[in-house]
Protein backbone atom coordinates (compact mmCIF):
# COMPACT_ATOMS: atom_id res chain seq x y z
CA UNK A 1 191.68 117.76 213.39
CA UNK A 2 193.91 116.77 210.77
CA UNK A 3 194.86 113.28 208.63
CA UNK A 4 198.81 114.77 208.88
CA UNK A 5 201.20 113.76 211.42
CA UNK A 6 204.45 114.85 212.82
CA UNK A 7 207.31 113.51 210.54
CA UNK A 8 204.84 111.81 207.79
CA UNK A 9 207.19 112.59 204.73
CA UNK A 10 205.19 113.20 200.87
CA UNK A 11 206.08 113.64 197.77
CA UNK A 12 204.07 116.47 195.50
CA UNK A 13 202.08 115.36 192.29
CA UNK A 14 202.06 118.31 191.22
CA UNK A 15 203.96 121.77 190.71
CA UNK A 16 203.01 124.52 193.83
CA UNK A 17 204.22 127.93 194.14
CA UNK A 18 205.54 129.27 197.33
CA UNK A 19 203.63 132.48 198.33
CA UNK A 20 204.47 134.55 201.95
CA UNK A 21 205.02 131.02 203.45
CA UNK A 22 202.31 129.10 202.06
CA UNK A 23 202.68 126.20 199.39
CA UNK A 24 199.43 127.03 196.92
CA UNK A 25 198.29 125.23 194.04
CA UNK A 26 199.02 126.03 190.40
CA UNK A 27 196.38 126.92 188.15
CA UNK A 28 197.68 128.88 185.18
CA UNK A 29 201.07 130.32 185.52
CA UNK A 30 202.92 131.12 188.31
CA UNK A 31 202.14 134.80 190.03
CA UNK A 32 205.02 137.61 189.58
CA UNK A 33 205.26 137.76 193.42
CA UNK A 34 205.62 134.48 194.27
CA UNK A 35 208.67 132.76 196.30
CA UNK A 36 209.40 130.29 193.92
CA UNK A 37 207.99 127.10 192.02
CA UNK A 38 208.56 123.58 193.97
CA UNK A 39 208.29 121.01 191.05
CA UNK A 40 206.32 117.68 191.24
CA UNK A 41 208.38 114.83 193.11
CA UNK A 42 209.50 117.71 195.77
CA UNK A 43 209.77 115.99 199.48
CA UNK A 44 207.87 117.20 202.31
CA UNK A 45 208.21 116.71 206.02
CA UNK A 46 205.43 117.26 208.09
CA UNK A 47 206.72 119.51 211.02
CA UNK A 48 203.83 121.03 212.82
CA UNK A 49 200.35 120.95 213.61
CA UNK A 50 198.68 123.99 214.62
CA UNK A 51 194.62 124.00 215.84
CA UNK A 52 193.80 127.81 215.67
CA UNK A 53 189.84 128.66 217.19
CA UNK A 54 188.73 132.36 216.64
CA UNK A 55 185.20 133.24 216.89
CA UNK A 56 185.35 135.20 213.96
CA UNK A 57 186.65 132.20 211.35
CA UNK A 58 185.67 129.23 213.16
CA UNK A 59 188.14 126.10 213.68
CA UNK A 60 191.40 126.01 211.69
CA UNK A 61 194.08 123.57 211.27
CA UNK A 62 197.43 124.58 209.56
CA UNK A 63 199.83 121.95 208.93
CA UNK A 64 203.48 123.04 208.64
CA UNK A 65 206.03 121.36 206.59
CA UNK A 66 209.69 121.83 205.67
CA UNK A 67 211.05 121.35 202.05
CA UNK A 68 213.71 117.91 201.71
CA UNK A 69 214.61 118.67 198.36
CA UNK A 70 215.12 120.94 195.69
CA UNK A 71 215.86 124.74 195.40
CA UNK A 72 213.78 125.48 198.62
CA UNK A 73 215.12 122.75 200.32
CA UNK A 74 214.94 123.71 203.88
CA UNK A 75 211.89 126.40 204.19
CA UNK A 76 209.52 126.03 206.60
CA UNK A 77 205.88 126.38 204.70
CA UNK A 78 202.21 126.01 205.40
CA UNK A 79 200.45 123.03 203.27
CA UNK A 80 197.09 123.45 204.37
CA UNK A 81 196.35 125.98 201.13
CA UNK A 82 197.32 122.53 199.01
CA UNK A 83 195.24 120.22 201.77
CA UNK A 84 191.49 119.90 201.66
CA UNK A 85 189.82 122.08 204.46
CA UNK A 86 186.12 121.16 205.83
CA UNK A 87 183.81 123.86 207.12
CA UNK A 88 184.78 122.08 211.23
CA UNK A 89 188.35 123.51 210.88
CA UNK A 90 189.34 119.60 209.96
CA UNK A 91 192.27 119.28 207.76
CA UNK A 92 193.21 116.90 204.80
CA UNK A 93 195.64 115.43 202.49
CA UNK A 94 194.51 115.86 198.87
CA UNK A 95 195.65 113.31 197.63
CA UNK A 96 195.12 114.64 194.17
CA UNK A 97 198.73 116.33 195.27
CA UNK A 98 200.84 114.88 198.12
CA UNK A 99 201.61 111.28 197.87
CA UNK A 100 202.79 109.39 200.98
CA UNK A 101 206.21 108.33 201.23
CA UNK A 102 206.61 107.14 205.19
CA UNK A 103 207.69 108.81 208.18
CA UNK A 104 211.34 111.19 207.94
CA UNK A 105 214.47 110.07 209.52
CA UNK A 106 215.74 112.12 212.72
């Protein structure tokens, strides 16, 4: 359900902000309540792949990641808001914003 795999490692293209766990993009400025800003070149480590069926939303697939570097180095976050999601719950790298950089050492 999902182009992402365990321990894949990528590199943002562009500046996110991190909101109650989630990595989102950044359209204008960043929001008052946000977490923080994760600038581009920021390193990502796939951690976790979650396939979540409800009837009442369908198919989802959240991909978890933990931040390599910079100030939130270390947090645990959810990429998908940052991925491309199709309408079967299938989940995508954009690759608009994460570039590929090979899997993370143990």
């Amino acid at each position: 359900m999902t182009d992402f795999m365990t321990g894949q490692r990528y590199k943002l293209k562009n500046p996110v902000y991190l909101w109650a766990g989630k990595l989102m993009p950044l359209k204008a400025k960043e929001p008052l309540d946000s977490e923080g800003l994760l600038d581009p070149g920021t390193t990502l480590a796939v951690r976790k792949v979650e396939v979540v069926r409800a009837p009442e939303m369908g198919t989802v697939t959240d991909v978890f990641a933990e931040v390599l570097t910079g100030p939130q180095k270390g947090k645990r976050v959810n990429i998908t808001w940052i991925s491309k999601t199709l309408k079967n719950g299938y989940t995508k790298r954009d690759p608009t914003v994460l570039e590929p950089l090979g899997q993370a050492p143990e």
